[in-house]
Protein backbone atom coordinates (compact mmCIF):
# COMPACT_ATOMS: atom_id res chain seq x y z
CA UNK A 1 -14.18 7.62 13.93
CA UNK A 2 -17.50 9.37 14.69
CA UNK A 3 -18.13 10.76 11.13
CA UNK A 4 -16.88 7.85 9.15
CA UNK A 5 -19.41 6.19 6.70
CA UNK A 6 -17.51 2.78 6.65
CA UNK A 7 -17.02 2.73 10.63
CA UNK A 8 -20.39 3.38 10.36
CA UNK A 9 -21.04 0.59 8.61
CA UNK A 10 -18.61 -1.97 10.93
CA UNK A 11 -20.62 -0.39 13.37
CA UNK A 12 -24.16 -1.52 11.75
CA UNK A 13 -25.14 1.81 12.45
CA UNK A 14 -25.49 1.97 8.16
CA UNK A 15 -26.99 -1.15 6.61
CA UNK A 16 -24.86 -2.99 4.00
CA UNK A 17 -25.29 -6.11 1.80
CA UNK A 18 -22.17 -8.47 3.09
CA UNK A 19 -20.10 -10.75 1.38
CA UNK A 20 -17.81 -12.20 3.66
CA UNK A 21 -16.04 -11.49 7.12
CA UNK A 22 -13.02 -12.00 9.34
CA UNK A 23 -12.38 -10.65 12.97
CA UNK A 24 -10.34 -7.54 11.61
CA UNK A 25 -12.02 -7.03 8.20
CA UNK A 26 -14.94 -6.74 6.58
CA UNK A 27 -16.47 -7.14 2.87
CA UNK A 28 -19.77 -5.77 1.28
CA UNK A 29 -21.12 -4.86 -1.96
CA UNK A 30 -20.38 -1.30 -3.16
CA UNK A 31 -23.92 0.39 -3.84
CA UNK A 32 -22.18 2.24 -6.73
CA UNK A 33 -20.51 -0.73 -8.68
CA UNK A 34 -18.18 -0.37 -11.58
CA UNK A 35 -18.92 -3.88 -12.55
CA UNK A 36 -20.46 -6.93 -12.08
CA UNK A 37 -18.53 -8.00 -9.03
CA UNK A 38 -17.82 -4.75 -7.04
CA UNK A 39 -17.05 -5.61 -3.47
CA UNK A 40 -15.49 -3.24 -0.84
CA UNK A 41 -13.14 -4.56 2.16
CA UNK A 42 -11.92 -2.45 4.89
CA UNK A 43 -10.66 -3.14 8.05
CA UNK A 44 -12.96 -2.63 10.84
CA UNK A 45 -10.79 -0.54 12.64
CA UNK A 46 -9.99 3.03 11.39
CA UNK A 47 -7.04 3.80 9.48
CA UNK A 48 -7.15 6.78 6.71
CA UNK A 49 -5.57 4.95 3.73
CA UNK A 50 -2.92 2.64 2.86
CA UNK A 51 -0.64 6.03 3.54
CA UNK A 52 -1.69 6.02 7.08
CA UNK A 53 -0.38 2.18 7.54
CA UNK A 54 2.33 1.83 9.89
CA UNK A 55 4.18 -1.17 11.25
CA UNK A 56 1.72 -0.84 14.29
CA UNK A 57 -1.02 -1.95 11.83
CA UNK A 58 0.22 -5.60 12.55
CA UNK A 59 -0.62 -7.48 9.26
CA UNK A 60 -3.68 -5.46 8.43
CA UNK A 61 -2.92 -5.70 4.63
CA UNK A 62 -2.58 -9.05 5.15
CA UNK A 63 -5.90 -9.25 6.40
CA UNK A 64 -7.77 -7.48 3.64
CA UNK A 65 -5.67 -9.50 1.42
CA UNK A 66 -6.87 -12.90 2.65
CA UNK A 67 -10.72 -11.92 2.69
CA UNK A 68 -10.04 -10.25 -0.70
CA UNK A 69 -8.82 -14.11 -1.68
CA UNK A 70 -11.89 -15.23 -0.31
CA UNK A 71 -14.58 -12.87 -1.97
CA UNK A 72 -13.62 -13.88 -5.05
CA UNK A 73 -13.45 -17.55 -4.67
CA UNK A 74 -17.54 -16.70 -3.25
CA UNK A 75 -17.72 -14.80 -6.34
CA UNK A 76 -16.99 -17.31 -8.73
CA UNK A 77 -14.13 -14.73 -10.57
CA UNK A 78 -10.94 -16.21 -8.96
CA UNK A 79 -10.38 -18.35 -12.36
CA UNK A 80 -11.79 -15.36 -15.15
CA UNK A 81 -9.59 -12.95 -13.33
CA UNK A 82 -10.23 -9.83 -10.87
CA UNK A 83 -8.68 -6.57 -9.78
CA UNK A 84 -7.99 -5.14 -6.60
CA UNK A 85 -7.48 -0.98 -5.94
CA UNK A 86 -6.61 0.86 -3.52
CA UNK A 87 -7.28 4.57 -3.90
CA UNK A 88 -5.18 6.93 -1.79
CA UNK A 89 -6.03 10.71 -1.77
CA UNK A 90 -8.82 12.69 -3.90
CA UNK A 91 -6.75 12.69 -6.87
CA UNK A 92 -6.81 8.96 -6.79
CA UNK A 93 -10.95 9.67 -5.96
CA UNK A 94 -10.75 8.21 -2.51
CA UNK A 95 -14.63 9.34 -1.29
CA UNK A 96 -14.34 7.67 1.38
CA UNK A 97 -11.51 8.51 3.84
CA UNK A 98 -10.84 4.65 5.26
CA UNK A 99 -8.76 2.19 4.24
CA UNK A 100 -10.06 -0.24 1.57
CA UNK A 101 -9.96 -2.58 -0.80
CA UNK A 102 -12.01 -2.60 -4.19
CA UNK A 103 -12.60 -6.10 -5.76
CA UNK A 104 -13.47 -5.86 -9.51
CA UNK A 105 -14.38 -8.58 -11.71
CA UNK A 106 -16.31 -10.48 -13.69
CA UNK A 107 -15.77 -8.71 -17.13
CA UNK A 108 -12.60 -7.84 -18.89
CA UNK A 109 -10.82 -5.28 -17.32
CA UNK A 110 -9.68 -2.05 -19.75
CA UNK A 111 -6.18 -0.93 -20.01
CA UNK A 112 -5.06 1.79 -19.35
CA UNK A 113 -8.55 2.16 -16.78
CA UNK A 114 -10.64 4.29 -17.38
């Protein structure tokens, strides 16, 4: 997509600080972190959210999955614990409209968040 920030960023057409890679996803540091490990992955192709995922997706969750596994193992939080989110819609505060995974760790997480 043309106007997308995180295609954009696939793209290297918008610099990003990376964390790890894969041929179908991608993970970077969030420039807006919500704590000490804050690490986005999306798949480099375009989908709109994890509502938009359809059997034609082959595996893509998968995918974001397994890299998710891996940032954290780089991250040193696999043992302390970590959090993934996905967001799905503006009342869920989805800002960005492309699939992706948020990786959250390396302090105790609240309960109920927020």
């Amino acid at each position: 997509m043309v106007d997308c920030l995180f295609c954009k960023i696939v793209a290297g057409e918008i610099p990003s600080k990376p964390v790890a890679k894969s041929e179908r996803a991608y993970a970077f540091y969030d420039i807006a972190p919500q704590a000490p490990v804050h690490v986005l992955v999306i798949p480099r192709e375009h989908i709109t959210s994890a509502d938009e995922v359809a059997s034609s997706h082959g595996g893509i969750i998968d995918d974001l999955i397994l890299l998710a596994q891996e940032v954290v193992e780089l991250e040193g939080i696999r043992e302390s614990g970590y959090r993934l989110v996905m967001n799905v819609g503006k009342d869920a505060q989805m800002s960005v409209p492309h699939l992706h995974v948020h990786v959250l760790g390396g302090r105790r997480m609240q309960w109920p968040p927020g």
